[in-house]
C-alpha atoms as a PDB file:
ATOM      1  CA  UNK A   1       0.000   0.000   0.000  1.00  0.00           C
ATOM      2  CA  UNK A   2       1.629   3.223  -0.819  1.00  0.00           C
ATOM      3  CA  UNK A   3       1.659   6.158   1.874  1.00  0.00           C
ATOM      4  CA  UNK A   4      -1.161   8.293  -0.689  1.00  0.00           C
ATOM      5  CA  UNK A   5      -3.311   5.329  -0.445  1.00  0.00           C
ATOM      6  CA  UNK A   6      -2.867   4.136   3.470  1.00  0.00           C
ATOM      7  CA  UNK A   7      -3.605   8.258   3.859  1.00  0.00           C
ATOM      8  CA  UNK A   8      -6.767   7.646   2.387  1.00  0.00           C
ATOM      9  CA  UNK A   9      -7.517   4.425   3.962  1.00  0.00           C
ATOM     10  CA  UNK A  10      -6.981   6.142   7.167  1.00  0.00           C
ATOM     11  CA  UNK A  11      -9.005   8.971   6.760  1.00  0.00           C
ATOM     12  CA  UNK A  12     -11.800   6.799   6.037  1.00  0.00           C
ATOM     13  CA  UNK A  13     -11.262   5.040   9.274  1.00  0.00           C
ATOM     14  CA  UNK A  14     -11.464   8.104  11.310  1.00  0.00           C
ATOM     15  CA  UNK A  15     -14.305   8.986   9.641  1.00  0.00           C
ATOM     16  CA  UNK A  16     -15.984   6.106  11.462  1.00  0.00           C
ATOM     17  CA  UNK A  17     -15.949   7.347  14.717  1.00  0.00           C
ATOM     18  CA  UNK A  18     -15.992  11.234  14.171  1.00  0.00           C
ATOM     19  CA  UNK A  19     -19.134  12.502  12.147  1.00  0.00           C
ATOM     20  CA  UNK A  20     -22.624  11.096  12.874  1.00  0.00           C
ATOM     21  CA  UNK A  21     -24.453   8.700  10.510  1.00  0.00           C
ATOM     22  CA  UNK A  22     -26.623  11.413   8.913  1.00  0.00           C
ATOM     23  CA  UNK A  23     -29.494  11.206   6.398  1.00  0.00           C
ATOM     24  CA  UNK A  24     -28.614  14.645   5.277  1.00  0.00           C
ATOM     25  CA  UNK A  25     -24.869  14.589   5.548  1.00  0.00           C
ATOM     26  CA  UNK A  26     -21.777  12.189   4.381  1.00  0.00           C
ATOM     27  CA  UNK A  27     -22.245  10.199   1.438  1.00  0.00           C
ATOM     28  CA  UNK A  28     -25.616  10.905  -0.373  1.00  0.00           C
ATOM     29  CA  UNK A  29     -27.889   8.276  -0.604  1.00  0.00           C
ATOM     30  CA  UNK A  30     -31.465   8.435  -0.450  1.00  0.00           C
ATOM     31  CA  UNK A  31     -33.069   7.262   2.410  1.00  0.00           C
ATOM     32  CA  UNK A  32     -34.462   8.819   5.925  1.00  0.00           C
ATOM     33  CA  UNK A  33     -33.215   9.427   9.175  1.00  0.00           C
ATOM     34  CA  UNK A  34     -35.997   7.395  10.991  1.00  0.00           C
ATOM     35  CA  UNK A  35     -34.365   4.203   9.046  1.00  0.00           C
ATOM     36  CA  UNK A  36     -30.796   5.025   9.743  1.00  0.00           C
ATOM     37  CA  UNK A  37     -31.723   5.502  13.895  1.00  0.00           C
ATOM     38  CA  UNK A  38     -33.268   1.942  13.505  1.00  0.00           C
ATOM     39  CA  UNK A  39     -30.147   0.587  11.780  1.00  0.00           C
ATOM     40  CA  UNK A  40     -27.941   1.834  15.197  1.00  0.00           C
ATOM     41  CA  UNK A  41     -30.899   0.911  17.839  1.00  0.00           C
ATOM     42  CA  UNK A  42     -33.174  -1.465  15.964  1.00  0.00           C
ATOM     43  CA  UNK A  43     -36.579  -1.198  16.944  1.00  0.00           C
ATOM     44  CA  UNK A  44     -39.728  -2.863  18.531  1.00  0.00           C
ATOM     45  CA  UNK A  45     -40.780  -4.487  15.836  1.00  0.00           C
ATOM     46  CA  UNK A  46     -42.020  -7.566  17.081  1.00  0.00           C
ATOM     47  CA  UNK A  47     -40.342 -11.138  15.549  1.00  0.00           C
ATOM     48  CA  UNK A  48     -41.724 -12.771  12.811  1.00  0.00           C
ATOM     49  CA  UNK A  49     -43.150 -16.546  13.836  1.00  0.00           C
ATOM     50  CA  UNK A  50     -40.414 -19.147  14.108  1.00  0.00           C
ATOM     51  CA  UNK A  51     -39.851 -21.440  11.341  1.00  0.00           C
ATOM     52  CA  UNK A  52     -37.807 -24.285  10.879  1.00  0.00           C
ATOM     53  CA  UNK A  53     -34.277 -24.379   9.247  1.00  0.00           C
ATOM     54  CA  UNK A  54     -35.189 -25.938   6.323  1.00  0.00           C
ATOM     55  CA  UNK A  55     -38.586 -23.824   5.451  1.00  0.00           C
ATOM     56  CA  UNK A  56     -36.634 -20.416   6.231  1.00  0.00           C
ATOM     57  CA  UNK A  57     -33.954 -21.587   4.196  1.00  0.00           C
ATOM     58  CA  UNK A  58     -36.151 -22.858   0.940  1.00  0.00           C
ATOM     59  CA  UNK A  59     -38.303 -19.849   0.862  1.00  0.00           C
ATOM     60  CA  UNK A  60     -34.941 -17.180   0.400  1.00  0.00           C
ATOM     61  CA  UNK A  61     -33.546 -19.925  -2.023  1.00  0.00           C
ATOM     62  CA  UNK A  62     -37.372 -18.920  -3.802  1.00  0.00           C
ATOM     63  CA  UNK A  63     -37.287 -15.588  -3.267  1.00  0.00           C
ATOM     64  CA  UNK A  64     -33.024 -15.024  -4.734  1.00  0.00           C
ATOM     65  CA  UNK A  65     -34.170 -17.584  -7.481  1.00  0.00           C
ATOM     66  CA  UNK A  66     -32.704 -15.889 -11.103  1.00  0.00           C
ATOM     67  CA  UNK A  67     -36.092 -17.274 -12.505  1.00  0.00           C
ATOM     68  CA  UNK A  68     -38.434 -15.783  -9.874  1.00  0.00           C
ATOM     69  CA  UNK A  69     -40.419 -12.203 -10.819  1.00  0.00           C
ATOM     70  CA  UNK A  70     -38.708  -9.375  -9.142  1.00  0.00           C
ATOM     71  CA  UNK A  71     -40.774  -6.961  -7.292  1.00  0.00           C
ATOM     72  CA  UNK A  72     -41.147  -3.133  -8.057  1.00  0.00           C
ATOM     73  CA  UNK A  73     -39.801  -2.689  -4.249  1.00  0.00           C
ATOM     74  CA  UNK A  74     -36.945  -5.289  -4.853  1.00  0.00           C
ATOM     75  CA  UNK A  75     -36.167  -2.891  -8.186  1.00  0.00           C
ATOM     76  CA  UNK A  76     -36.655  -0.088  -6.550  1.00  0.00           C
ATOM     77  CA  UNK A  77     -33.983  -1.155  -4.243  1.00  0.00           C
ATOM     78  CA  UNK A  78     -31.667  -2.901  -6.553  1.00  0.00           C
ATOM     79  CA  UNK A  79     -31.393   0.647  -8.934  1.00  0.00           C
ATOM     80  CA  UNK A  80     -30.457   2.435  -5.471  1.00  0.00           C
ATOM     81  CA  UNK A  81     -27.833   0.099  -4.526  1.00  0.00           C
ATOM     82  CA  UNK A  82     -26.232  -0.215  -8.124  1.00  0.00           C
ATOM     83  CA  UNK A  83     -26.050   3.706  -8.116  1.00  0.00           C
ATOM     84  CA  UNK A  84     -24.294   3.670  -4.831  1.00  0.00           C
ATOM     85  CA  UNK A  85     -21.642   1.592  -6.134  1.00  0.00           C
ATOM     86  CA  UNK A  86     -20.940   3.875  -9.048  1.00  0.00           C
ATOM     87  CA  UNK A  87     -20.237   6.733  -6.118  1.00  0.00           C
ATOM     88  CA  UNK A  88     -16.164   7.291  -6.112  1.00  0.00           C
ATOM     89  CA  UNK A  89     -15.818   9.612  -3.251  1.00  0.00           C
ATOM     90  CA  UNK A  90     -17.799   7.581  -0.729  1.00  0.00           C
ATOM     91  CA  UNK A  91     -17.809   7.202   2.906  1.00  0.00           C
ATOM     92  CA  UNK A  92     -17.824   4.340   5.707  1.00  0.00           C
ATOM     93  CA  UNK A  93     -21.500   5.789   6.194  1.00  0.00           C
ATOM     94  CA  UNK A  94     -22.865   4.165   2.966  1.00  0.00           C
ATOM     95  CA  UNK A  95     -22.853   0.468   3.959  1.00  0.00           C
ATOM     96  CA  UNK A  96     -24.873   1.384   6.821  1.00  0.00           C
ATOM     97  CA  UNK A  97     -27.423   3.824   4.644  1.00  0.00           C
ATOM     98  CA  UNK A  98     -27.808   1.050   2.294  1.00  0.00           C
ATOM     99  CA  UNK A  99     -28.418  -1.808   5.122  1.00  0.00           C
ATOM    100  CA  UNK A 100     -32.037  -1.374   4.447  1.00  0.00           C
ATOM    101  CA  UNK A 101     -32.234  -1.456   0.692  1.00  0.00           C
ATOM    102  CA  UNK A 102     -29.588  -4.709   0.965  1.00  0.00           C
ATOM    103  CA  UNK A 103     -32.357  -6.524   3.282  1.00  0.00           C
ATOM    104  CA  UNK A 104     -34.938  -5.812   0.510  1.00  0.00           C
ATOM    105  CA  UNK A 105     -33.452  -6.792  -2.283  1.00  0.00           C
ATOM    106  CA  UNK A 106     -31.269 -10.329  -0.847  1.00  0.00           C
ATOM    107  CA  UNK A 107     -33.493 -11.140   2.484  1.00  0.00           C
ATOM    108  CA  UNK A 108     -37.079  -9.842   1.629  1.00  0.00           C
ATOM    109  CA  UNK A 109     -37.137  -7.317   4.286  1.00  0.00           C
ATOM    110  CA  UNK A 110     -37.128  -9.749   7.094  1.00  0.00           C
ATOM    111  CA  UNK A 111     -34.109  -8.191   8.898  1.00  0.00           C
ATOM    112  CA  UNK A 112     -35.507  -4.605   9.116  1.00  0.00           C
ATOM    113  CA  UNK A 113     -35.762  -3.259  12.549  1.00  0.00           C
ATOM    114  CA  UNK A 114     -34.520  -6.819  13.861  1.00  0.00           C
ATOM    115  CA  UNK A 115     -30.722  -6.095  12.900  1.00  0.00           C
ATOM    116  CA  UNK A 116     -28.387  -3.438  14.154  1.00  0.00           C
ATOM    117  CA  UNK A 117     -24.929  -2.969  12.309  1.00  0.00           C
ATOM    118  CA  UNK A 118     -21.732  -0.048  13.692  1.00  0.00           C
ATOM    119  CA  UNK A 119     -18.425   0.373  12.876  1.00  0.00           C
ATOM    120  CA  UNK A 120     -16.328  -0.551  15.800  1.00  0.00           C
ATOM    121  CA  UNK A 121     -12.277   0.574  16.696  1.00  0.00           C
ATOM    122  CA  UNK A 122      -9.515  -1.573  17.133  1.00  0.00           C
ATOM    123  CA  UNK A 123      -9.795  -1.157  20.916  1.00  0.00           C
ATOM    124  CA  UNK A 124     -13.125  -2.487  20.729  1.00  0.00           C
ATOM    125  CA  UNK A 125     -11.541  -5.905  18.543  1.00  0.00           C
ATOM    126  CA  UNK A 126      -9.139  -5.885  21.419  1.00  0.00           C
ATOM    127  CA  UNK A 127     -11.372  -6.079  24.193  1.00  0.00           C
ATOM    128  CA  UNK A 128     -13.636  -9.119  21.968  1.00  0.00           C
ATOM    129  CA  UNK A 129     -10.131 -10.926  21.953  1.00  0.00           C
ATOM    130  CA  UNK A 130      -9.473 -10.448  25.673  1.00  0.00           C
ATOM    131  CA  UNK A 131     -13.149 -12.112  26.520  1.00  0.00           C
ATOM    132  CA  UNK A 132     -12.547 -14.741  24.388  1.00  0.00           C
ATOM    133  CA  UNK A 133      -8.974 -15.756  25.716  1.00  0.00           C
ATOM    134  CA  UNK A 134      -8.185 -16.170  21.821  1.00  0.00           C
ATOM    135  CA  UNK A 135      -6.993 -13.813  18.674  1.00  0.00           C
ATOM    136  CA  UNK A 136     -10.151 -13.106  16.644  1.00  0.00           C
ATOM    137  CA  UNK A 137      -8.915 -11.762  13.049  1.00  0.00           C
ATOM    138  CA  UNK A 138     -12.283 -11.390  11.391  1.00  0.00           C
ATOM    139  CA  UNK A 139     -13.324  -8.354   9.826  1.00  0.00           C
ATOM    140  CA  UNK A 140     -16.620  -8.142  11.133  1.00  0.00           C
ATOM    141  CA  UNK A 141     -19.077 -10.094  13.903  1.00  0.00           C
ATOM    142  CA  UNK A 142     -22.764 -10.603  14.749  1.00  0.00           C
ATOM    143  CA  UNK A 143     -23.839 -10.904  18.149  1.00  0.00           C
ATOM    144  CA  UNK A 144     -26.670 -12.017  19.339  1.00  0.00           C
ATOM    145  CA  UNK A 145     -28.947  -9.868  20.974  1.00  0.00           C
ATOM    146  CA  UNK A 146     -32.492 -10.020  22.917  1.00  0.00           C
ATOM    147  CA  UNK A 147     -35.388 -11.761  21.789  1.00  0.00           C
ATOM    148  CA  UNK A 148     -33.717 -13.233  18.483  1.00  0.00           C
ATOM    149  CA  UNK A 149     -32.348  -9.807  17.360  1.00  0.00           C
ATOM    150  CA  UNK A 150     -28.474  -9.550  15.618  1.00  0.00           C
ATOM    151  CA  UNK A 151     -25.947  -6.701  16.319  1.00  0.00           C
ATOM    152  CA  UNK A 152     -23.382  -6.503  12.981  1.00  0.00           C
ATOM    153  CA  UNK A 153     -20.130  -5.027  14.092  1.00  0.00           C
ATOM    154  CA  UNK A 154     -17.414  -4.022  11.484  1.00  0.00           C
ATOM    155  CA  UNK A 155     -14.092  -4.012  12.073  1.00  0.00           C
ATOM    156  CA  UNK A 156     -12.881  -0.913  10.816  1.00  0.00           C
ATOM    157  CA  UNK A 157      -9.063  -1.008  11.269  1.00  0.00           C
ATOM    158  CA  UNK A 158      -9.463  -4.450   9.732  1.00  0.00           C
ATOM    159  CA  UNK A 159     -11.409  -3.453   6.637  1.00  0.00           C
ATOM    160  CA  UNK A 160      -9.884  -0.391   5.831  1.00  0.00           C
ATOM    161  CA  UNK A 161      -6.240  -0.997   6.447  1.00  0.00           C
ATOM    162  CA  UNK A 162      -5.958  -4.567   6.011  1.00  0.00           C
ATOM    163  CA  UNK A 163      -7.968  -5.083   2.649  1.00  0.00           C
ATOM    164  CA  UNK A 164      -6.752  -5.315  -0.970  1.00  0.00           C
ATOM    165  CA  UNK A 165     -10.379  -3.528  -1.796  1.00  0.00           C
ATOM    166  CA  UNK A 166     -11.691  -1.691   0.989  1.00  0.00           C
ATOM    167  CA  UNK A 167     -15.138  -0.908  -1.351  1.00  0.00           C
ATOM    168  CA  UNK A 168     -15.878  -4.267  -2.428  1.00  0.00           C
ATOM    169  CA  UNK A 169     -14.672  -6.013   1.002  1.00  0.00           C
ATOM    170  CA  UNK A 170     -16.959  -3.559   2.769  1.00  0.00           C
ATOM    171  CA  UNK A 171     -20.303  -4.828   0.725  1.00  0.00           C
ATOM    172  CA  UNK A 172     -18.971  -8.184   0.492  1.00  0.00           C
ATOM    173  CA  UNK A 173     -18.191  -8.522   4.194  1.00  0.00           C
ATOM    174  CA  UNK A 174     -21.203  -7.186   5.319  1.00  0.00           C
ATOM    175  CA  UNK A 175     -23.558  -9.519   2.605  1.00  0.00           C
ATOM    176  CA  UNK A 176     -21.902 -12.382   3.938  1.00  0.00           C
ATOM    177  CA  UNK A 177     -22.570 -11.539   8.456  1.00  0.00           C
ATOM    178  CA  UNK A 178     -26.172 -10.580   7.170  1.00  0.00           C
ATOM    179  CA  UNK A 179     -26.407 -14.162   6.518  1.00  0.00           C
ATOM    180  CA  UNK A 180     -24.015 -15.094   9.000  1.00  0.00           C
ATOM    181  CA  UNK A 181     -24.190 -13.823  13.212  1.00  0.00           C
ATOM    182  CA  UNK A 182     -21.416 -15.071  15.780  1.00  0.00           C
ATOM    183  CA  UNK A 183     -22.533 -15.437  19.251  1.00  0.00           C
ATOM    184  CA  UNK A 184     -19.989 -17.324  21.876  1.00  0.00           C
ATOM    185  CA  UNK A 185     -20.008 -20.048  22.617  1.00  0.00           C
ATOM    186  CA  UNK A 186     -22.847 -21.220  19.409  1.00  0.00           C
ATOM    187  CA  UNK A 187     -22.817 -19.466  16.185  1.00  0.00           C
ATOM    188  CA  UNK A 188     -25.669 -18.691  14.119  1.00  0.00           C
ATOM    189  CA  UNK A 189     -27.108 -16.975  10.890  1.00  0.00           C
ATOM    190  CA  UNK A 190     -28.351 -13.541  11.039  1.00  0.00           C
ATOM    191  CA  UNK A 191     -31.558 -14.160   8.876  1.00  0.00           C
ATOM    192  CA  UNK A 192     -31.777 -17.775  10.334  1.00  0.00           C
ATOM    193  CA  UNK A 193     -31.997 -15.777  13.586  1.00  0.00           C
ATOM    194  CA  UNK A 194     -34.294 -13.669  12.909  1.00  0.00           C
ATOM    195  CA  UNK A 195     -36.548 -16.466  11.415  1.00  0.00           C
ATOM    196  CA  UNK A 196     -36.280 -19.804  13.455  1.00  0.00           C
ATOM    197  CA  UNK A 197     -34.104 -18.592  16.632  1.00  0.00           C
ATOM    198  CA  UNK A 198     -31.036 -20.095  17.893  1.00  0.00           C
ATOM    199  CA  UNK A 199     -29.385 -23.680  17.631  1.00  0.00           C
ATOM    200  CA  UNK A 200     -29.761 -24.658  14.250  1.00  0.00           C
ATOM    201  CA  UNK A 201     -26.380 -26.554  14.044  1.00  0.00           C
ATOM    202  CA  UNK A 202     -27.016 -30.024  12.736  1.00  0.00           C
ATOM    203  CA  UNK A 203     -25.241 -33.385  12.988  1.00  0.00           C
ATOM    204  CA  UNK A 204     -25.068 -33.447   9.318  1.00  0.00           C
ATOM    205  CA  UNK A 205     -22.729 -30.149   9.220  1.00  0.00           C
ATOM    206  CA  UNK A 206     -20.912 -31.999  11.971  1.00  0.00           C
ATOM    207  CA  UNK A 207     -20.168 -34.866  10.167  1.00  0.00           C
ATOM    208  CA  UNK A 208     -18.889 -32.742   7.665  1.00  0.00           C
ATOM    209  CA  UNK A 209     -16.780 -30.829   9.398  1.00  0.00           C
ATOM    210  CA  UNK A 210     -18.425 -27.532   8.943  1.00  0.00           C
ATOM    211  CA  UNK A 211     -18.244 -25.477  12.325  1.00  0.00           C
ATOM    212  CA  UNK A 212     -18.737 -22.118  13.264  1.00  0.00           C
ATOM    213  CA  UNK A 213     -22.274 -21.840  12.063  1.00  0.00           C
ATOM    214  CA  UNK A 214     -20.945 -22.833   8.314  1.00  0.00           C
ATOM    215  CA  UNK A 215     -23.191 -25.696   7.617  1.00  0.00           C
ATOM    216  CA  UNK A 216     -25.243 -26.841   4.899  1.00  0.00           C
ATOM    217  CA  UNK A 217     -28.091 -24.228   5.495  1.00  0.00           C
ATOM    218  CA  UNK A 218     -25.743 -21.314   5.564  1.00  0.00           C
ATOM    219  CA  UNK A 219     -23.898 -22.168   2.404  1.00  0.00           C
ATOM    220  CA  UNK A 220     -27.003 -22.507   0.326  1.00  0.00           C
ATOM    221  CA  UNK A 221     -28.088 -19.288   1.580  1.00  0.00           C
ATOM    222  CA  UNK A 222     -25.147 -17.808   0.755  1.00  0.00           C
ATOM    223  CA  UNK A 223     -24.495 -18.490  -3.136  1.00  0.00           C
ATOM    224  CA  UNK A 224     -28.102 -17.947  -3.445  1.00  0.00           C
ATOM    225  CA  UNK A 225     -27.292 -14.376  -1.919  1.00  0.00           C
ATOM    226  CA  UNK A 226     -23.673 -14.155  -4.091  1.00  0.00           C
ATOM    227  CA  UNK A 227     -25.418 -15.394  -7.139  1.00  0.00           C
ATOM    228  CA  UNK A 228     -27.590 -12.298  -6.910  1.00  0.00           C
ATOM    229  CA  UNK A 229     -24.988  -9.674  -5.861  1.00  0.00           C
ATOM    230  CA  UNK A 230     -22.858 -10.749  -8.802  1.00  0.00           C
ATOM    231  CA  UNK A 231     -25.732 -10.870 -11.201  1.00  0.00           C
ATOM    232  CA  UNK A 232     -27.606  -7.555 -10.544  1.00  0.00           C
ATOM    233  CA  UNK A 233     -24.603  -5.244  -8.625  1.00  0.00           C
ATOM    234  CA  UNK A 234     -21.025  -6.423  -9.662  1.00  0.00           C
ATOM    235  CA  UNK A 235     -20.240  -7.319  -5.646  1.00  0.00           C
ATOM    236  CA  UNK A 236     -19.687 -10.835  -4.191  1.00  0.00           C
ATOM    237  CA  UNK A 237     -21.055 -12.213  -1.002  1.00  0.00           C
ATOM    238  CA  UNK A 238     -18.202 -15.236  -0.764  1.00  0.00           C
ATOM    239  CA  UNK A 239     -14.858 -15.810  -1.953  1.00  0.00           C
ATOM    240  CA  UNK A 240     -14.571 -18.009  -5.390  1.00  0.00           C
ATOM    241  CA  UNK A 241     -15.215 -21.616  -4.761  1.00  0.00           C
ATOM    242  CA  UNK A 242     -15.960 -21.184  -1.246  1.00  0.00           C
ATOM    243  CA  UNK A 243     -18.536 -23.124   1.182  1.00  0.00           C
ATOM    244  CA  UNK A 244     -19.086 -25.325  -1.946  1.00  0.00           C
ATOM    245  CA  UNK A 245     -21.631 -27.994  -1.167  1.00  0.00           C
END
């Protein structure tokens, strides 16, 4: 990284944690404050009924399907996001302005209100290491809150310092924890939360060898998810040839 680009990579890291998420301010994008205070505090919204893995997992697989009709909402969305990604000067402030339209067009609006997502420091990474007793070099989390809500935390140093792409690993990292939410000592799926609770881990993914909530549910949500990304925006949700199943 030269020292013009780790200047700009920097700058967009402090920019994390010294200007407030605004609807009016930052990087334009068109939404409204009301959403954006909902993306840092969630809301009462109550939980949809619980369904089971398999059911919540067949009807995304439906609704991402390349075949299936496309809403005017889900277009609506999709023309919002793709002119987002055409913005050059942008700032850490869009992934979390888009959060909404991204649940719309890949999760059908099921993690709206129910899913929180902030930029966190490296002291913050430092402190999730230190409860752990172990290093923890991922560039984002998802905790588990209350009542089968998800908190997304990004690791800022991490993305924007440590990335060959900070753009495309910000949308790709966070696609990837809206599917998948870490919560010690079980790990989970953010929209799998959201729909049929905690402890979905199966004997099957066991078997396998897939651990830390990568299983056989998660990976056919997410190339349903990355099929769509790459189709309609450019942006992958997974690394190439990975969680094949």
């Amino acid at each position: 990284m030269s020292s013009r680009q780790r200047s700009h990579r920097l700058a967009l890291y402090n920019w994390c944690f010294t200007e407030r998420i605004s609807a009016t301010r930052g990087t334009p994008y068109p939404c409204n404050q009301h959403d954006l205070d909902r993306c840092d505090f969630g809301s009462d919204r109550p939980p949809h009924s619980l369904q089971t893995q398999d059911h919540a997992t067949t009807y995304l697989e439906h609704f991402l399907d390349p075949n299936a009709p496309i809403s005017s909402t889900v277009q609506a969305a999709m023309v919002r996001l793709q002119a987002a990604l055409r913005i050059h000067d942008w700032k850490p402030d869009l992934i979390i302005k888009a959060f909404n339209d991204l649940d719309i067009v890949f999760f059908d609006g099921k993690l709206r209100g129910r899913t929180t997502i902030h930029w966190r420091r490296g002291s913050w990474w430092a402190e999730l290491e230190r409860s752990r007793g172990r290093p923890h070099k991922s560039f984002a989390v998802t905790r588990s809150l209350h009542h089968r809500r998800a908190a997304i935390e990004l690791n800022a140093w991490g993305m924007f310092m440590n990335t060959a792409d900070a753009k495309v690993a910000m949308w790709k990292i966070t696609l990837h924890e809206m599917v998948l939410y870490l919560y010690s000592p079980t790990i989970q799926h953010a929209y799998q939360e959201v729909t049929c609770g905690p402890g979905f881990a199966t004997q099957y993914d066991h078997s396998r060898g897939w651990h830390d909530g990568h299983g056989l549910m998660f990976r056919r949500l997410v190339h349903a998810v990355h099929e769509r990304a790459m189709h309609h925006l450019g942006i992958p949700a997974i690394e190439r040839n990975r969680y094949e199943y």
